[in-house]
PDB file of N, CA and C in Angstrom:
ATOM      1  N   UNK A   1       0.858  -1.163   0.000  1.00  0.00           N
ATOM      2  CA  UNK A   1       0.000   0.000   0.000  1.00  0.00           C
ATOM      3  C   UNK A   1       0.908   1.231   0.000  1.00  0.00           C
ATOM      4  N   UNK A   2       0.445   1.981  -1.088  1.00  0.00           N
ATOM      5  CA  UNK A   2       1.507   2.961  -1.076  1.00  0.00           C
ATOM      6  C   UNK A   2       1.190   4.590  -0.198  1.00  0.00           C
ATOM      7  N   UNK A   3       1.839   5.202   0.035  1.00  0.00           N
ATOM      8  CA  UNK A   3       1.241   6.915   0.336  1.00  0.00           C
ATOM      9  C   UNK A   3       0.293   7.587   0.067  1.00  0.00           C
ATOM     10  N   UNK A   4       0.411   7.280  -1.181  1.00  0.00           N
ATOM     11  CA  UNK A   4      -0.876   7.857  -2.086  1.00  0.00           C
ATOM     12  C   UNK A   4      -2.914   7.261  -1.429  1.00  0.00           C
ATOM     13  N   UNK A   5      -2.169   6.030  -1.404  1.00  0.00           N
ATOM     14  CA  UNK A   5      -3.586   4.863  -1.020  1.00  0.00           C
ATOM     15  C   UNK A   5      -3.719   5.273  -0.099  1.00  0.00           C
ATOM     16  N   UNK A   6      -2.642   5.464   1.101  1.00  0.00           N
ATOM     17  CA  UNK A   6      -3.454   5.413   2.086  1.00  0.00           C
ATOM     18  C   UNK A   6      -4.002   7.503   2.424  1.00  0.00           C
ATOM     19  N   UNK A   7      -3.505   8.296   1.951  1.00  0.00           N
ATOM     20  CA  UNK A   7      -3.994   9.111   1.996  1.00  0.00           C
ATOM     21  C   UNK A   7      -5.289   9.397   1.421  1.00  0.00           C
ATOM     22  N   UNK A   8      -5.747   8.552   0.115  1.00  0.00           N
ATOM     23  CA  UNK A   8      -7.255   8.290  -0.342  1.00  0.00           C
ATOM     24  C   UNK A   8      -8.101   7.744   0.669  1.00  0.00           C
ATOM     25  N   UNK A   9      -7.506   6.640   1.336  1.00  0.00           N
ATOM     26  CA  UNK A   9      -8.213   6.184   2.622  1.00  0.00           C
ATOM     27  C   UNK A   9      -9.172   7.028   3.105  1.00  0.00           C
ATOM     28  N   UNK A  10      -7.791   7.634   4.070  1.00  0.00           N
ATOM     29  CA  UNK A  10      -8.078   8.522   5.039  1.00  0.00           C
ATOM     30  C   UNK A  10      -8.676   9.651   4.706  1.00  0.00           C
ATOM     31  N   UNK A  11      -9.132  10.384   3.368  1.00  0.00           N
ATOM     32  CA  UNK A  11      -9.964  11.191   3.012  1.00  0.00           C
ATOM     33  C   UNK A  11     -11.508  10.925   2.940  1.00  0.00           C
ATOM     34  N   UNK A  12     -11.690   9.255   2.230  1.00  0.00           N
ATOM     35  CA  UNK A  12     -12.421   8.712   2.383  1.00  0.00           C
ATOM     36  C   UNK A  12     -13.523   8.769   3.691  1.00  0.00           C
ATOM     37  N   UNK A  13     -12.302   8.441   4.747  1.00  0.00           N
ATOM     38  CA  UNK A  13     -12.768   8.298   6.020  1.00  0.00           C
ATOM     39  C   UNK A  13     -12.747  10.022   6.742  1.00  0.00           C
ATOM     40  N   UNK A  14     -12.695  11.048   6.294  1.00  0.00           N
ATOM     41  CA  UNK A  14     -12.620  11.873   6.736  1.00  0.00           C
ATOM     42  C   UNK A  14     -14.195  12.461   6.230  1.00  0.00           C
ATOM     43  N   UNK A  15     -14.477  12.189   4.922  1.00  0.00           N
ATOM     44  CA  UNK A  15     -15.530  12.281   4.056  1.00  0.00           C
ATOM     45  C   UNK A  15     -17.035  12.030   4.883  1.00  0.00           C
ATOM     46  N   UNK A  16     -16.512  10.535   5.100  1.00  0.00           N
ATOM     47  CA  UNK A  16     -17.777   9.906   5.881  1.00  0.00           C
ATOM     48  C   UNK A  16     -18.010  10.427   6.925  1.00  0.00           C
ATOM     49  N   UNK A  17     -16.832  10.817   7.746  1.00  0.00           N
ATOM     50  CA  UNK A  17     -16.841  11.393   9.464  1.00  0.00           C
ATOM     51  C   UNK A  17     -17.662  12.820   9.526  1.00  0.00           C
ATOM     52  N   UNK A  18     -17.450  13.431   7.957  1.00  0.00           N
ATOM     53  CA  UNK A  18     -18.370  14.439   8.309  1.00  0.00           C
ATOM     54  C   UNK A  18     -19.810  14.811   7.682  1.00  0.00           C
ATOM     55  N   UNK A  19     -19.986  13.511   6.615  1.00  0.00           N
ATOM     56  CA  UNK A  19     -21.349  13.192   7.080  1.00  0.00           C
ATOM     57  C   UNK A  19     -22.015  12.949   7.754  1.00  0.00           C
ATOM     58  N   UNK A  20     -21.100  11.600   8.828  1.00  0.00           N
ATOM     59  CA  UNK A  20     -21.857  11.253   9.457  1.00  0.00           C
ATOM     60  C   UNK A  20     -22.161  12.747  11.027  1.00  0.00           C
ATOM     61  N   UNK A  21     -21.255  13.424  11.226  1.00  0.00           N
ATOM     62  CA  UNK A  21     -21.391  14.364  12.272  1.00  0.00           C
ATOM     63  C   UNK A  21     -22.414  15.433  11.426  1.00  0.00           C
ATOM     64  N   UNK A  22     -22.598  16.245  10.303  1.00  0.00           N
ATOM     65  CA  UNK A  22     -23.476  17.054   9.959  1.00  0.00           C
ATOM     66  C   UNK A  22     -25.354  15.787  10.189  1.00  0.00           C
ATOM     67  N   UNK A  23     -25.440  14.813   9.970  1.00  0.00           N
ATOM     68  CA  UNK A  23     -26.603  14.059   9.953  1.00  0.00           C
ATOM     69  C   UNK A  23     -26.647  14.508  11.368  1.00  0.00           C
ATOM     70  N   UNK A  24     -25.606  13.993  12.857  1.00  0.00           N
ATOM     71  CA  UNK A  24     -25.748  14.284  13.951  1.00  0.00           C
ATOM     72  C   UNK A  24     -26.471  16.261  14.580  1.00  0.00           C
ATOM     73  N   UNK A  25     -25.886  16.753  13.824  1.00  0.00           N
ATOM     74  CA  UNK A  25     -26.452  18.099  14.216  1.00  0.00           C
ATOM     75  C   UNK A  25     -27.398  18.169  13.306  1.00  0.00           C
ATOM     76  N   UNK A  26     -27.475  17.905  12.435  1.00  0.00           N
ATOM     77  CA  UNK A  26     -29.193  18.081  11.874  1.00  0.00           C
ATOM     78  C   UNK A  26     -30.277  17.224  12.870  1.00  0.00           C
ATOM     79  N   UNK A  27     -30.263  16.346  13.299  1.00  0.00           N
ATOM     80  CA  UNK A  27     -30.690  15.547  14.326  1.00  0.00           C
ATOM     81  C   UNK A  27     -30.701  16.014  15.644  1.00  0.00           C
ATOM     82  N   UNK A  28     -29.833  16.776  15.639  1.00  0.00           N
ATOM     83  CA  UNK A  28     -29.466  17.702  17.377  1.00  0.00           C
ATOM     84  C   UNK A  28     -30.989  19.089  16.924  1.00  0.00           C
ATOM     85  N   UNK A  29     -30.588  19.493  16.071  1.00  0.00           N
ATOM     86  CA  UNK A  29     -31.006  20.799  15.573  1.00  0.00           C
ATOM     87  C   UNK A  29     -32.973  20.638  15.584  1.00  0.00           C
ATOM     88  N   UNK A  30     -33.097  19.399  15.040  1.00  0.00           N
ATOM     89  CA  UNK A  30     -34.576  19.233  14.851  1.00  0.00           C
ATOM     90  C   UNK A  30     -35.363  18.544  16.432  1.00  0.00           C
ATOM     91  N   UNK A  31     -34.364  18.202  17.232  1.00  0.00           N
ATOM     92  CA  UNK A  31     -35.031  17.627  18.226  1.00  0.00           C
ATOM     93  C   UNK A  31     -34.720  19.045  19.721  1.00  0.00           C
ATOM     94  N   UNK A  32     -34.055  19.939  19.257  1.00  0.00           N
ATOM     95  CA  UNK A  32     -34.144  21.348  19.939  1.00  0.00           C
ATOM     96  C   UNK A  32     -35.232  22.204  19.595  1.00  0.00           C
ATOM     97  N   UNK A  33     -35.857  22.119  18.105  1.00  0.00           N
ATOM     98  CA  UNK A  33     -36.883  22.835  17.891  1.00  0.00           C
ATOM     99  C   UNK A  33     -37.995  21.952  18.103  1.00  0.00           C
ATOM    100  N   UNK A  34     -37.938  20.959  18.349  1.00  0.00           N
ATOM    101  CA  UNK A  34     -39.284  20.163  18.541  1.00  0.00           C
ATOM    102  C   UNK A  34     -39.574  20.210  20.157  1.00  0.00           C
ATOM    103  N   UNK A  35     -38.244  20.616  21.286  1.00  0.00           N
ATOM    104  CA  UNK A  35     -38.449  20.723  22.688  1.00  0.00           C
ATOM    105  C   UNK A  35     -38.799  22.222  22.844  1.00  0.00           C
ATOM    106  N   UNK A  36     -38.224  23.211  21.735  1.00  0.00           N
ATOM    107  CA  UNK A  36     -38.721  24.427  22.334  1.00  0.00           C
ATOM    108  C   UNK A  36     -40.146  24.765  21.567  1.00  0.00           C
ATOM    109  N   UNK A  37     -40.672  24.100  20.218  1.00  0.00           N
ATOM    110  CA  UNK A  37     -41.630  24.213  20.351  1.00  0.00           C
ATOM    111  C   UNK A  37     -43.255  23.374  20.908  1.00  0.00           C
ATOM    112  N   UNK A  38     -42.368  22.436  21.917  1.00  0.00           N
ATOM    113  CA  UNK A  38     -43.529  22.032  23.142  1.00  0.00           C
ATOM    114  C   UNK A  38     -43.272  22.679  24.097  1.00  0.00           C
ATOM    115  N   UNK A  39     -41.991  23.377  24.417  1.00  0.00           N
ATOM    116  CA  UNK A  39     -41.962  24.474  25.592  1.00  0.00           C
ATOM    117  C   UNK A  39     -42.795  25.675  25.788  1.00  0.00           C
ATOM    118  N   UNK A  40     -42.860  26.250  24.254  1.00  0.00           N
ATOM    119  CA  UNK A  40     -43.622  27.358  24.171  1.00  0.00           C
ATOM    120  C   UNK A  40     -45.186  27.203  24.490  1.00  0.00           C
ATOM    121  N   UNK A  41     -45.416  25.962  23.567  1.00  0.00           N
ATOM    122  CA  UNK A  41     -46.968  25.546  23.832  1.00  0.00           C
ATOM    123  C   UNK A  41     -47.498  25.264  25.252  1.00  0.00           C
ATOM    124  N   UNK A  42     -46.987  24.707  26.072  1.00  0.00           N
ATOM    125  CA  UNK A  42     -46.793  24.431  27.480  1.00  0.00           C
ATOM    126  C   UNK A  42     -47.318  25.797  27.983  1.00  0.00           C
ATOM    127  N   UNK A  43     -46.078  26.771  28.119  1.00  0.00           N
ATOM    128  CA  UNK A  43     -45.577  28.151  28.318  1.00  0.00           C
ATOM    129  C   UNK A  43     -47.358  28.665  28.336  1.00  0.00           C
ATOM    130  N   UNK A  44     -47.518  28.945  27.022  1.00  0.00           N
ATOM    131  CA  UNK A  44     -48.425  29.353  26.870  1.00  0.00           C
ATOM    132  C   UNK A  44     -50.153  28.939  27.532  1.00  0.00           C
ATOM    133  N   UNK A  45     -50.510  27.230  27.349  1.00  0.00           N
ATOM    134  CA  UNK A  45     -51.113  27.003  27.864  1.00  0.00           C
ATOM    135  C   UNK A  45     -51.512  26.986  29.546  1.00  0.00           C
ATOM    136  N   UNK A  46     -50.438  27.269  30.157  1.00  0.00           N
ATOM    137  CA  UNK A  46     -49.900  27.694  31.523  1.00  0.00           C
ATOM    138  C   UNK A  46     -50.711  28.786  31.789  1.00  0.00           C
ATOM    139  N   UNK A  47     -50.260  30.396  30.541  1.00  0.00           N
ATOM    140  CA  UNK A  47     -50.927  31.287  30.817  1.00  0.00           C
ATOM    141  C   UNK A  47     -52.086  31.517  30.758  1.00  0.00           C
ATOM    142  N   UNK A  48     -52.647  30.684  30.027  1.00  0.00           N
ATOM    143  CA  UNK A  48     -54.151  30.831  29.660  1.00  0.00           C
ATOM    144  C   UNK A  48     -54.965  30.108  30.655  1.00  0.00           C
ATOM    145  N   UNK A  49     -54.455  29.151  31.236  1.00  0.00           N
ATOM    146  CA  UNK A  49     -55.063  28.615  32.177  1.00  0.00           C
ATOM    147  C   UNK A  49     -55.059  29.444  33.862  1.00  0.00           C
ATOM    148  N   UNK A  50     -53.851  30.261  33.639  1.00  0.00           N
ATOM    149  CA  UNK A  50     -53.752  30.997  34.901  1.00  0.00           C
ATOM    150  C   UNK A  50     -54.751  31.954  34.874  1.00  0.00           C
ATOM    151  N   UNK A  51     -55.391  32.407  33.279  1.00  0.00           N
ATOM    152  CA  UNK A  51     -56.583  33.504  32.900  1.00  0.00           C
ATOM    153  C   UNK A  51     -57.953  32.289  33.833  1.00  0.00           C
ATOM    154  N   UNK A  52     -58.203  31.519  33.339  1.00  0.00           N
ATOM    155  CA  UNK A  52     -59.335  30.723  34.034  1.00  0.00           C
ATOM    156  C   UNK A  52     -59.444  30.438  34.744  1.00  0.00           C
ATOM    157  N   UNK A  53     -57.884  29.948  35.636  1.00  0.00           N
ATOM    158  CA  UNK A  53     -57.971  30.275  37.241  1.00  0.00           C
ATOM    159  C   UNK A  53     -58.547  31.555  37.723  1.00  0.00           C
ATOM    160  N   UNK A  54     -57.973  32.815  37.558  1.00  0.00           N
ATOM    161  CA  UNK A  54     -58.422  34.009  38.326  1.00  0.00           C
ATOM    162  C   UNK A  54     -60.029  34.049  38.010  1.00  0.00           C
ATOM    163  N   UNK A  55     -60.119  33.594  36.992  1.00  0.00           N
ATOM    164  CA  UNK A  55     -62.026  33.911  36.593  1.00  0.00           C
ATOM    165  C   UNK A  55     -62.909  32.800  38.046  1.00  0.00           C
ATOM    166  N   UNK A  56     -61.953  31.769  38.590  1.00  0.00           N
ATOM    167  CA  UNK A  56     -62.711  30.817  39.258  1.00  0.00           C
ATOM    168  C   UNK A  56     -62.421  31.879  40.919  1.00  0.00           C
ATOM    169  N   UNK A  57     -61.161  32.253  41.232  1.00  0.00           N
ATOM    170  CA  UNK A  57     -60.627  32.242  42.356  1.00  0.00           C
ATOM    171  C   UNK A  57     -60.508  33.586  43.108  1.00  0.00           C
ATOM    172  N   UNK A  58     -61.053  34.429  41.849  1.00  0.00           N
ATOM    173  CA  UNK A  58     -60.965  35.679  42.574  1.00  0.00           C
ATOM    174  C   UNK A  58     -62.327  36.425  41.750  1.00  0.00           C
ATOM    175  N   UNK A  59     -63.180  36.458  43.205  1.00  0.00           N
ATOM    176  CA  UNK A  59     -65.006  36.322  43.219  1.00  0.00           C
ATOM    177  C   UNK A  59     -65.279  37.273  41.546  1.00  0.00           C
ATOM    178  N   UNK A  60     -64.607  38.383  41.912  1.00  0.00           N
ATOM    179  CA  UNK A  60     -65.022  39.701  41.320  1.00  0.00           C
ATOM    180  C   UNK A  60     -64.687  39.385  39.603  1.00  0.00           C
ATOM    181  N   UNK A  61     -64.073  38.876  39.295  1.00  0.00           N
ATOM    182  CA  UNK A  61     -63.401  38.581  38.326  1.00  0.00           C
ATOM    183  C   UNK A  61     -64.531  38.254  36.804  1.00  0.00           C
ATOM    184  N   UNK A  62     -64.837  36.848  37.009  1.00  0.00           N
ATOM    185  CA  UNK A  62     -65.766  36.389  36.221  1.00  0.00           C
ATOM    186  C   UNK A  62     -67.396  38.004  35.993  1.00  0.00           C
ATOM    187  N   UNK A  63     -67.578  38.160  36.971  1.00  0.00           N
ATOM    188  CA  UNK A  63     -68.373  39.136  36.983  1.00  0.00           C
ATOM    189  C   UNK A  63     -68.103  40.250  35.835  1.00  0.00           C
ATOM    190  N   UNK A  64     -67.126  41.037  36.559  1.00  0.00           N
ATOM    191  CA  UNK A  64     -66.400  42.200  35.730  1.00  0.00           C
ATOM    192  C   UNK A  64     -66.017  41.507  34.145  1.00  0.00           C
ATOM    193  N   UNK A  65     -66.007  40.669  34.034  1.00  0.00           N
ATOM    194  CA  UNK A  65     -65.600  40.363  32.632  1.00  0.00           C
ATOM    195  C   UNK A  65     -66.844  40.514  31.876  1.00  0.00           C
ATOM    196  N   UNK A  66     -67.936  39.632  32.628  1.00  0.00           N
ATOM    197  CA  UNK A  66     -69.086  39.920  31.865  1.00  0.00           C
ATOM    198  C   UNK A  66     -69.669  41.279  31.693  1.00  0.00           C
ATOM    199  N   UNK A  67     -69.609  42.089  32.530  1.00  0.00           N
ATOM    200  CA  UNK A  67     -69.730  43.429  32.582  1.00  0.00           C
ATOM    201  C   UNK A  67     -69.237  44.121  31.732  1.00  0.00           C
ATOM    202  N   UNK A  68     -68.083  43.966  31.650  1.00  0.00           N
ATOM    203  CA  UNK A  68     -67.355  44.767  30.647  1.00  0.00           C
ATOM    204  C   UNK A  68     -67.641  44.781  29.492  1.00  0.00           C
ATOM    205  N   UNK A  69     -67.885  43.669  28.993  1.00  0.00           N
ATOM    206  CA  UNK A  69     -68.055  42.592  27.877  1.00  0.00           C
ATOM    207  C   UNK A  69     -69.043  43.552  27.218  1.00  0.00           C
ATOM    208  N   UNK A  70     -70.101  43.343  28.061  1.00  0.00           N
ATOM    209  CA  UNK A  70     -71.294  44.402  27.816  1.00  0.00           C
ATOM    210  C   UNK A  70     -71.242  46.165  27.415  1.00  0.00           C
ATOM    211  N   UNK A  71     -70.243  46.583  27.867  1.00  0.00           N
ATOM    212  CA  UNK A  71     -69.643  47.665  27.428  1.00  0.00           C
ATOM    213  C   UNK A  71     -69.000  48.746  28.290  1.00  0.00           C
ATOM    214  N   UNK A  72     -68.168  49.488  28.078  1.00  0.00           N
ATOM    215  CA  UNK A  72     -67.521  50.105  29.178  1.00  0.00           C
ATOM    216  C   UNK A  72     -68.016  50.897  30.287  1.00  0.00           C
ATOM    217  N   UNK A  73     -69.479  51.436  29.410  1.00  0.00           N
ATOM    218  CA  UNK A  73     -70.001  52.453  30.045  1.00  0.00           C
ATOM    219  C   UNK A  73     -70.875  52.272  31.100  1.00  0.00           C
ATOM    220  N   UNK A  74     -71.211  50.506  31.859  1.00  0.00           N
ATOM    221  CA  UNK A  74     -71.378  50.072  32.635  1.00  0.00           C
ATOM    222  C   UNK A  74     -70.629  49.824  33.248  1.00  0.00           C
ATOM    223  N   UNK A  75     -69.207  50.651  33.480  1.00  0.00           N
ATOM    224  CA  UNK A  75     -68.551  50.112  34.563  1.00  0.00           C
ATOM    225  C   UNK A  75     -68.246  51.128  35.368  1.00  0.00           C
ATOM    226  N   UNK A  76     -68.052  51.289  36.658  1.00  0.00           N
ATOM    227  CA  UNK A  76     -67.457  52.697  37.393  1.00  0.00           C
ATOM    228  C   UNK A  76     -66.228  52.773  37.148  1.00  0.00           C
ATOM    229  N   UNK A  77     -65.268  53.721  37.501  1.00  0.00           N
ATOM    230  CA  UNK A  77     -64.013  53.951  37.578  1.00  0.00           C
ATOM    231  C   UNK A  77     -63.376  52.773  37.847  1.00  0.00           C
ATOM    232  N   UNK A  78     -63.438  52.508  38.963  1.00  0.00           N
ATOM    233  CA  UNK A  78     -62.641  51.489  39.429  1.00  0.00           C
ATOM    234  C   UNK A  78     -62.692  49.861  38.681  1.00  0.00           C
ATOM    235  N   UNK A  79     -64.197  49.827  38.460  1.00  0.00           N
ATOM    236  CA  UNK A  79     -64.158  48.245  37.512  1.00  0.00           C
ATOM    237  C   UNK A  79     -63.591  49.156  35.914  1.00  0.00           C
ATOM    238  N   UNK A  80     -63.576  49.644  35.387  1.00  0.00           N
ATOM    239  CA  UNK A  80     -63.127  50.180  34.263  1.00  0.00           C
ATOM    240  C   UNK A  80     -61.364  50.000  34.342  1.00  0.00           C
ATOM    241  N   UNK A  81     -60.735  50.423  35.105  1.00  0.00           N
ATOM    242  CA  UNK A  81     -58.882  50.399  35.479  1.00  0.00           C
ATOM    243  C   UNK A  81     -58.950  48.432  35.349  1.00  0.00           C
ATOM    244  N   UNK A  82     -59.738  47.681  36.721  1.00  0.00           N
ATOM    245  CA  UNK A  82     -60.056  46.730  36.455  1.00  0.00           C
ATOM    246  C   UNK A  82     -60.115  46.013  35.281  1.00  0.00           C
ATOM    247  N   UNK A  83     -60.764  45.985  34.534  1.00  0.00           N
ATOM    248  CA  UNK A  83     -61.177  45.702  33.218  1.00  0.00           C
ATOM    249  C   UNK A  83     -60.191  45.562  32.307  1.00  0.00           C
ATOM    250  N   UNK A  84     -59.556  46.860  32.253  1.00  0.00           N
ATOM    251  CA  UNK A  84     -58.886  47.382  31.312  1.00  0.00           C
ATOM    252  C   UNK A  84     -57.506  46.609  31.666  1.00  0.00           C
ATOM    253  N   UNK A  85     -57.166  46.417  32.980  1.00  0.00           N
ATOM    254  CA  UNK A  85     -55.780  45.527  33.409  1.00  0.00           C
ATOM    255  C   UNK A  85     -56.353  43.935  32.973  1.00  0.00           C
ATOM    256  N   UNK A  86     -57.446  43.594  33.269  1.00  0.00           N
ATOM    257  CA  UNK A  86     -57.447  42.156  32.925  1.00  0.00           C
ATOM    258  C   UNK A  86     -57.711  41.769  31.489  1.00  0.00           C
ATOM    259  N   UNK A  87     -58.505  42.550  30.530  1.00  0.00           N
ATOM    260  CA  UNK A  87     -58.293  42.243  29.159  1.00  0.00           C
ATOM    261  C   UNK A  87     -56.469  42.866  28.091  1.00  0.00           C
ATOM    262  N   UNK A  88     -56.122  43.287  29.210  1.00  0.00           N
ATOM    263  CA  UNK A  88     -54.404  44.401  28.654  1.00  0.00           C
ATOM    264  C   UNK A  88     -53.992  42.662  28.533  1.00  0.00           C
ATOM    265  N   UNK A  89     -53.928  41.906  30.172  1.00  0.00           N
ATOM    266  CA  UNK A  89     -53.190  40.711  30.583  1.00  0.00           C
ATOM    267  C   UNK A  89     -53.565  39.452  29.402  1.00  0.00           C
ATOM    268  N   UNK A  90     -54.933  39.617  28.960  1.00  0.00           N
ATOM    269  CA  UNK A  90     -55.720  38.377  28.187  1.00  0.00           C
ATOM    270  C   UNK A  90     -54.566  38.672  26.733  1.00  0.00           C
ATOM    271  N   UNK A  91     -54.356  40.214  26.115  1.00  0.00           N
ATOM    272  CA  UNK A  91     -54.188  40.248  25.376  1.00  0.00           C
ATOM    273  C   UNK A  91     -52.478  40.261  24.956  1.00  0.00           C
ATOM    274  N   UNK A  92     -52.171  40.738  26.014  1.00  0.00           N
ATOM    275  CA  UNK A  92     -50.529  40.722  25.820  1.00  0.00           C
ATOM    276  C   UNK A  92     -50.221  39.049  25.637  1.00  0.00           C
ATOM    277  N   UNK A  93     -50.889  38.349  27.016  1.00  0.00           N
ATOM    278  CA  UNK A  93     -50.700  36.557  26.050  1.00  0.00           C
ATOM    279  C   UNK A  93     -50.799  36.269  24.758  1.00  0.00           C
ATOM    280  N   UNK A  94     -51.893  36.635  24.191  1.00  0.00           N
ATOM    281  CA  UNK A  94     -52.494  36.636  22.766  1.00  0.00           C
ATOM    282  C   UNK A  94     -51.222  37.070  22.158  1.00  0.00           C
ATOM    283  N   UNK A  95     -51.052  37.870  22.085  1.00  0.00           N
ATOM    284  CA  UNK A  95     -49.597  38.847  21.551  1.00  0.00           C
ATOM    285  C   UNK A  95     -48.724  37.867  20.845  1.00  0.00           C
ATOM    286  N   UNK A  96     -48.068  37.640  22.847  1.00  0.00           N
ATOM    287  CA  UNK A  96     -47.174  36.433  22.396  1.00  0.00           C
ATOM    288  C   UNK A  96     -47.450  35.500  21.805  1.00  0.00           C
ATOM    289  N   UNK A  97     -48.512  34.872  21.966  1.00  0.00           N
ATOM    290  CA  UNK A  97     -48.949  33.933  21.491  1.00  0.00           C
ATOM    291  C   UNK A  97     -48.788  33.638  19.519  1.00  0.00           C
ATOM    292  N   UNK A  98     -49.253  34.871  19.230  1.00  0.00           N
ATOM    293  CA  UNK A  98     -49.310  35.524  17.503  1.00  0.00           C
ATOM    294  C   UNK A  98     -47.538  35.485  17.330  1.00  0.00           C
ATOM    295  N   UNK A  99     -46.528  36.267  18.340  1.00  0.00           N
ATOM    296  CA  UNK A  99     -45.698  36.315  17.424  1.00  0.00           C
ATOM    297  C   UNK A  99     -44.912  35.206  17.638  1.00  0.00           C
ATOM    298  N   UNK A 100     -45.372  34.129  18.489  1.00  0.00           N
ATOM    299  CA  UNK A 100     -44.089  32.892  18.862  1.00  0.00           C
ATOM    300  C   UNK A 100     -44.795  32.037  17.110  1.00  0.00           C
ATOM    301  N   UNK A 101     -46.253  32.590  17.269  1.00  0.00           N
ATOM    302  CA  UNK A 101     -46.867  31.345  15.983  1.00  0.00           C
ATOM    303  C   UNK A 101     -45.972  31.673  14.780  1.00  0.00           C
ATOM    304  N   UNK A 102     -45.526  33.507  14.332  1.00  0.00           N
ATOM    305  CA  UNK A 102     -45.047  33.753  13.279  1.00  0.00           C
ATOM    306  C   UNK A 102     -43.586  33.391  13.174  1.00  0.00           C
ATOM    307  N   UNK A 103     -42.802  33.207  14.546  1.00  0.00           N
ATOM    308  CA  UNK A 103     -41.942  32.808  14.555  1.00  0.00           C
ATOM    309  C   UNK A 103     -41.304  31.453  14.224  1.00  0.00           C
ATOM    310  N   UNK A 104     -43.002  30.765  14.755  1.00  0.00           N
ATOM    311  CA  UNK A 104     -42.490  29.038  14.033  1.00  0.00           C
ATOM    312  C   UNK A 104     -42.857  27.841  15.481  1.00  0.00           C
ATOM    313  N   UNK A 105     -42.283  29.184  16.701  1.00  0.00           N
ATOM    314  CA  UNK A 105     -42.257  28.034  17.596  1.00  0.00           C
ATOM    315  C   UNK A 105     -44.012  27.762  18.208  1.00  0.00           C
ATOM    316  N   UNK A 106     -44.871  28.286  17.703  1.00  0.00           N
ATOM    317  CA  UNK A 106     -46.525  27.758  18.006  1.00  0.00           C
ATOM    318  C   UNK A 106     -46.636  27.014  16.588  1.00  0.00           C
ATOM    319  N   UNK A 107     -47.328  25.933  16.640  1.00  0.00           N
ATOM    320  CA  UNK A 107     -47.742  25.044  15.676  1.00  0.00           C
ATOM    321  C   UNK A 107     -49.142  25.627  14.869  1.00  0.00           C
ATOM    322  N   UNK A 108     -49.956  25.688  13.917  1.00  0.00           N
ATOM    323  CA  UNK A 108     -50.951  26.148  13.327  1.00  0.00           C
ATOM    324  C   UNK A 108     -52.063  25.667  13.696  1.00  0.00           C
ATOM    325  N   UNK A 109     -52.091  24.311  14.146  1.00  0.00           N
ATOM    326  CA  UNK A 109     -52.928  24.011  14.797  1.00  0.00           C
ATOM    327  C   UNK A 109     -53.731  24.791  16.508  1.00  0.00           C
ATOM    328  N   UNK A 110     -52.568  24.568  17.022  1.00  0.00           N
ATOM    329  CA  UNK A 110     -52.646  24.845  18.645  1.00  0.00           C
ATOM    330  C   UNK A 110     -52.636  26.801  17.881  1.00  0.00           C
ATOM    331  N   UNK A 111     -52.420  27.308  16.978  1.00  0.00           N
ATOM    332  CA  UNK A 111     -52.638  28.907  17.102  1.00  0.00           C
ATOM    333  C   UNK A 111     -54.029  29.013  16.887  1.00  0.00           C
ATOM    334  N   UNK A 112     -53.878  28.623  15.731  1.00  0.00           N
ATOM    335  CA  UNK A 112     -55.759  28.188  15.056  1.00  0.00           C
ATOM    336  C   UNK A 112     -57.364  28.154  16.287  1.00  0.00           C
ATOM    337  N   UNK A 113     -56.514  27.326  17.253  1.00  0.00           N
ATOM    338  CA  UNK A 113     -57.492  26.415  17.857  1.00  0.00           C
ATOM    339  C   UNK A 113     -57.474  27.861  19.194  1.00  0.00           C
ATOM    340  N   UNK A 114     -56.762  28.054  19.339  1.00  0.00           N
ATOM    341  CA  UNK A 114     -56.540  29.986  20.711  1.00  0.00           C
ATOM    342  C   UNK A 114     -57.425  30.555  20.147  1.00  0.00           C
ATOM    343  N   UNK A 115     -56.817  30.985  18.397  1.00  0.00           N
ATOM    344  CA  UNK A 115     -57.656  32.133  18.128  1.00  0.00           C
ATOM    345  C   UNK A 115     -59.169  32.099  17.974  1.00  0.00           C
ATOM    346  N   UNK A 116     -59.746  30.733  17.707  1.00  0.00           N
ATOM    347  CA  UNK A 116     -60.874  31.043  17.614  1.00  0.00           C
ATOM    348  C   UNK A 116     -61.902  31.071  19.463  1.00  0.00           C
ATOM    349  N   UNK A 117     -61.004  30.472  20.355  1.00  0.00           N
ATOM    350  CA  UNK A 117     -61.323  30.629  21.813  1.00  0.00           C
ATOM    351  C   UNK A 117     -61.310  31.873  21.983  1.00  0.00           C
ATOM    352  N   UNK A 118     -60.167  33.021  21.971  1.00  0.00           N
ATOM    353  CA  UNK A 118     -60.102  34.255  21.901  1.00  0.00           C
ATOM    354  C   UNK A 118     -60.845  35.234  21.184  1.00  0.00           C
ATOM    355  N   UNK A 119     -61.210  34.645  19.981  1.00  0.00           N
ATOM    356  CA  UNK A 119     -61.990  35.289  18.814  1.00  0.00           C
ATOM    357  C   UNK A 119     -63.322  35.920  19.248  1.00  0.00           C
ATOM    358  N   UNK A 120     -64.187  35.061  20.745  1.00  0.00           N
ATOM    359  CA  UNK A 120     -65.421  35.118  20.861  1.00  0.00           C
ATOM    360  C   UNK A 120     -65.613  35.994  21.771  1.00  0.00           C
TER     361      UNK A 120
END
């Protein structure tokens, strides 16, 4: 075996080594976006559920929503600031919610399926 051969070898084998390591980070790469986009979904469903907690756990809550709902000008000062902090909170989620979807890490489904909960 001469110099030549075995330097073909070893190119050979240098060839394969970095196929086989680019397959490895493509494989690294798709199973990081598949954990951060169940992180986000999580994330998110967290917040929305913390919205339906306060509607159960804090008396005034569920009330004032319906109130509001109905229009501002049924509310006094104070349920109005009210109001206005708990639909700010509904919507800044929403927010995120829109730009993690445009970003990639919300799935179309799980955005789809918010917006039309939110929609109503």
């Amino acid at each position: 075996m001469s110099l030549n051969d075995i330097y073909l070898i070893s190119q050979i084998i240098a060839a394969v080594a970095l196929v086989a390591s680019l397959l490895f980070v493509g494989l690294q790469v798709r199973q990081t976006n598949r954990m951060m986009r169940e992180a986000a979904s999580r994330n998110h469903a967290e917040k929305f559920q913390s919205v339906s907690r306060a509607m159960f756990e804090v008396p005034i809550m569920a009330p004032l929503l319906a109130k509001g709902l109905e229009g501002m000008e049924t509310l006094n000062p104070v349920e109005r600031m009210q109001f206005v902090n708990l639909t700010s909170w509904v919507l800044r989620i929403f927010e995120e919610l829109h730009r993690q979807f445009e970003a990639g890490l919300i799935d179309k489904p799980w955005w789809e399926a918010n917006s039309r909960v939110w929609a109503r």
